[in-house]
Protein backbone atom coordinates (compact mmCIF):
# COMPACT_ATOMS: atom_id res chain seq x y z
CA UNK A 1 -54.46 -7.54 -22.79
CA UNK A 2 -52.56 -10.31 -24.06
CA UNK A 3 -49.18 -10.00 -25.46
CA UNK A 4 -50.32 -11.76 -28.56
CA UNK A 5 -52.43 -8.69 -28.94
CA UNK A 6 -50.14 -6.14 -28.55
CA UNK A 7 -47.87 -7.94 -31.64
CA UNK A 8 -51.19 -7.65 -34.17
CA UNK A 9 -51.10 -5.44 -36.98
CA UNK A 10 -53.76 -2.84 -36.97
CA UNK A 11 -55.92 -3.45 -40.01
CA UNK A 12 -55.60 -0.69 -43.13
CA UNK A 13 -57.76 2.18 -42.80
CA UNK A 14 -61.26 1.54 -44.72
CA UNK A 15 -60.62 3.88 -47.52
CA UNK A 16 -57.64 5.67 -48.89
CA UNK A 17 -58.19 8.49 -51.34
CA UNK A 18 -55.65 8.36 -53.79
CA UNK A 19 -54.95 11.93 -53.42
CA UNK A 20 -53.86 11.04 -49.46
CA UNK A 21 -49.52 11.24 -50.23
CA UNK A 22 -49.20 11.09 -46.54
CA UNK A 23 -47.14 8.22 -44.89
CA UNK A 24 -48.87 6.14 -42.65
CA UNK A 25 -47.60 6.65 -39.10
CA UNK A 26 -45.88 4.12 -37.24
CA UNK A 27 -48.72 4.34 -34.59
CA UNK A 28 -51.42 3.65 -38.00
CA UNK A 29 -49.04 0.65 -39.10
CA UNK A 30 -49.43 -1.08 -35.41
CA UNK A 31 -45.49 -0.52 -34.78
CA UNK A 32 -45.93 1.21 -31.20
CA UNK A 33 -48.61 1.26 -28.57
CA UNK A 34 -48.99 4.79 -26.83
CA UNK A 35 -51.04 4.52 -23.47
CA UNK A 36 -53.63 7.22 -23.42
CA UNK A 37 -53.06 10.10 -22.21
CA UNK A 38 -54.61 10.51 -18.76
CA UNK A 39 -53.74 13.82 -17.31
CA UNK A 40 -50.88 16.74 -18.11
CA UNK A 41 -47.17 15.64 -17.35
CA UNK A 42 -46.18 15.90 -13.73
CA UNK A 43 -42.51 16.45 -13.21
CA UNK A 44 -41.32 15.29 -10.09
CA UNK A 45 -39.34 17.26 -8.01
CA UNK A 46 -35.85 16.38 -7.70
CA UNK A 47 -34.37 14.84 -4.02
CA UNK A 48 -32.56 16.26 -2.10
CA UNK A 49 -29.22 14.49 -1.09
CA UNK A 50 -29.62 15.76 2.27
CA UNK A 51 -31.25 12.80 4.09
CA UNK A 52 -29.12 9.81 2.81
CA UNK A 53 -25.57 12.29 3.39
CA UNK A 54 -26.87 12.76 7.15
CA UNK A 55 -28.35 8.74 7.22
CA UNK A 56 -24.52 8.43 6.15
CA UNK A 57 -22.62 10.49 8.92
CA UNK A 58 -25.41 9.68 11.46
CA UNK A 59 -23.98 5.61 10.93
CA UNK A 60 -20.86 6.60 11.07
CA UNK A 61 -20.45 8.81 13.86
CA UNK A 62 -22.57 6.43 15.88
CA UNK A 63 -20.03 3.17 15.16
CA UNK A 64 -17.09 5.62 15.96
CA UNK A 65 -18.59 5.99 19.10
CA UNK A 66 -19.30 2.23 19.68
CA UNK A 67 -15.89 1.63 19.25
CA UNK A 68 -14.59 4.26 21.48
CA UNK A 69 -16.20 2.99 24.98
CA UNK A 70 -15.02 -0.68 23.41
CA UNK A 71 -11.68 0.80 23.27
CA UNK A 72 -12.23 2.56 26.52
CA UNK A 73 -13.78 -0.71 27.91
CA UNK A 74 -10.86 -2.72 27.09
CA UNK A 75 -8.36 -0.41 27.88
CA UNK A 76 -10.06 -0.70 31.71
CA UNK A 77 -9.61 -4.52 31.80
CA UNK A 78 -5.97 -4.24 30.63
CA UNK A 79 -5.00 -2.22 33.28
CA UNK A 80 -7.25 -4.18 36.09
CA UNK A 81 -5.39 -7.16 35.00
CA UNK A 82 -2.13 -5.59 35.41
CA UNK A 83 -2.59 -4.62 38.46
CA UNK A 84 -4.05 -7.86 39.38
CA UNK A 85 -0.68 -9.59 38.31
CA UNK A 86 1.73 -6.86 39.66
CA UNK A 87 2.09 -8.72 42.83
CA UNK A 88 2.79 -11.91 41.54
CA UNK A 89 5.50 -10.08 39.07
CA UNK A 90 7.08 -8.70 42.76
CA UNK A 91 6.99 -12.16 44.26
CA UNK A 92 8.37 -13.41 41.49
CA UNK A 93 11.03 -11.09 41.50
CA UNK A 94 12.05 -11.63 45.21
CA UNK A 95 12.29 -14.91 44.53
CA UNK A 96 14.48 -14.82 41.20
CA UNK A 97 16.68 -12.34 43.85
CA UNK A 98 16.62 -15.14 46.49
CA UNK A 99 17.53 -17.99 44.12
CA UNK A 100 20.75 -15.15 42.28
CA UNK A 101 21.90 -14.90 45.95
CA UNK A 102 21.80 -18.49 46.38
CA UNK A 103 23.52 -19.29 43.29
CA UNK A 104 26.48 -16.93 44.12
CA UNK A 105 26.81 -18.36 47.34
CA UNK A 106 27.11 -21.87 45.98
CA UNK A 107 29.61 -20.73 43.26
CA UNK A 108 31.85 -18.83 45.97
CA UNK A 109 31.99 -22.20 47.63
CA UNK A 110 32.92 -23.70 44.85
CA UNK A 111 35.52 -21.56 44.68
CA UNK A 112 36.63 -22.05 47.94
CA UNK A 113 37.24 -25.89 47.53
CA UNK A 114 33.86 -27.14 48.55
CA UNK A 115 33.29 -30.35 46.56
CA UNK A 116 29.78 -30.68 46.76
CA UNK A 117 29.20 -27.10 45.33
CA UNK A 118 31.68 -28.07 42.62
CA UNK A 119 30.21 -30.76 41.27
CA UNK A 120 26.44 -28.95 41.39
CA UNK A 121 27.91 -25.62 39.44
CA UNK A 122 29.24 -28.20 36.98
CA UNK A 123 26.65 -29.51 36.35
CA UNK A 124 24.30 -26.38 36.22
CA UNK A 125 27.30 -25.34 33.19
CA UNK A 126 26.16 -28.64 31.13
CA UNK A 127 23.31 -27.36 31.11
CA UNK A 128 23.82 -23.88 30.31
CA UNK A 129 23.18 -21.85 33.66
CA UNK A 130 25.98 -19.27 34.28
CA UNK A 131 26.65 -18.08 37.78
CA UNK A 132 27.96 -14.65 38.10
CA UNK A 133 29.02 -14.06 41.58
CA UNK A 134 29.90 -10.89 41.59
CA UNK A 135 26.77 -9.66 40.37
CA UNK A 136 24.50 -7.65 43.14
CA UNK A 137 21.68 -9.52 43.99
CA UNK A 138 19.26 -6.30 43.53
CA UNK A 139 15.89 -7.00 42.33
CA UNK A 140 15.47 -5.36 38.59
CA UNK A 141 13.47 -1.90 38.67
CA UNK A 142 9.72 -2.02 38.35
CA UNK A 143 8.59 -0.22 35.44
């Protein structure tokens, strides 16, 4: 059916008595189209909101649990790597100790009247190194 059909005007009916007072209907005038009528109403029965709510928690609980073993995952390679660099943070450590010790050495000579250690504390004040000398030469705690 075209849509140029569905826009025509029904034609009048044949013959109108003049004692027919009834309005034409709109469906008579060609206003509306009605499809037939092909069987009694069937009312659908109405969804439940069960499946979509557990589709829902399903996609949730299942990303929650993705991101656990990632957390879990990376928490694993945090630690490996930490223990991986603990011995380089001890080396490290003996040998800021080593170079303290050193240090104070070179200042008490200083302070004794060595020239040599004079002039090289000088210089490591212009450019901002302090030498404590009385400080222990411990190594700081390990954590």
């Amino acid at each position: 059916m075209k849509v140029s059909d569905m826009n025509a005007v029904a034609p009048p009916p044949a013959a109108i008595s003049a004692d027919d007072t009834s309005t034409p209907t709109p469906q008579a005038a060609g206003r509306f189209h009605e499809p037939p009528a092909t069987g009694p109403v069937v009312e659908k029965p109405a969804r439940s909101g069960f499946v979509p709510i557990l589709l829902t928690t399903l996609a949730v609980l299942g990303w929650l649990g993705f991101q656990t073993l990632q957390l879990l995952e990376d928490r694993d390679t945090i630690l490996a790597a930490r223990v991986a660099q603990q011995q380089t943070v001890d080396n490290a450590g003996k040998m800021r100790a080593s170079l303290d010790a050193l240090a104070a050495d070179t200042q008490r000579m200083a302070e004794t009247g060595n020239v040599n250690a004079r002039s090289l504390v000088d210089e490591l004040k212009k450019r901002g190194v302090t030498i404590n000398a009385n400080a222990s030469t411990a190594a700081p705690p390990k954590d």
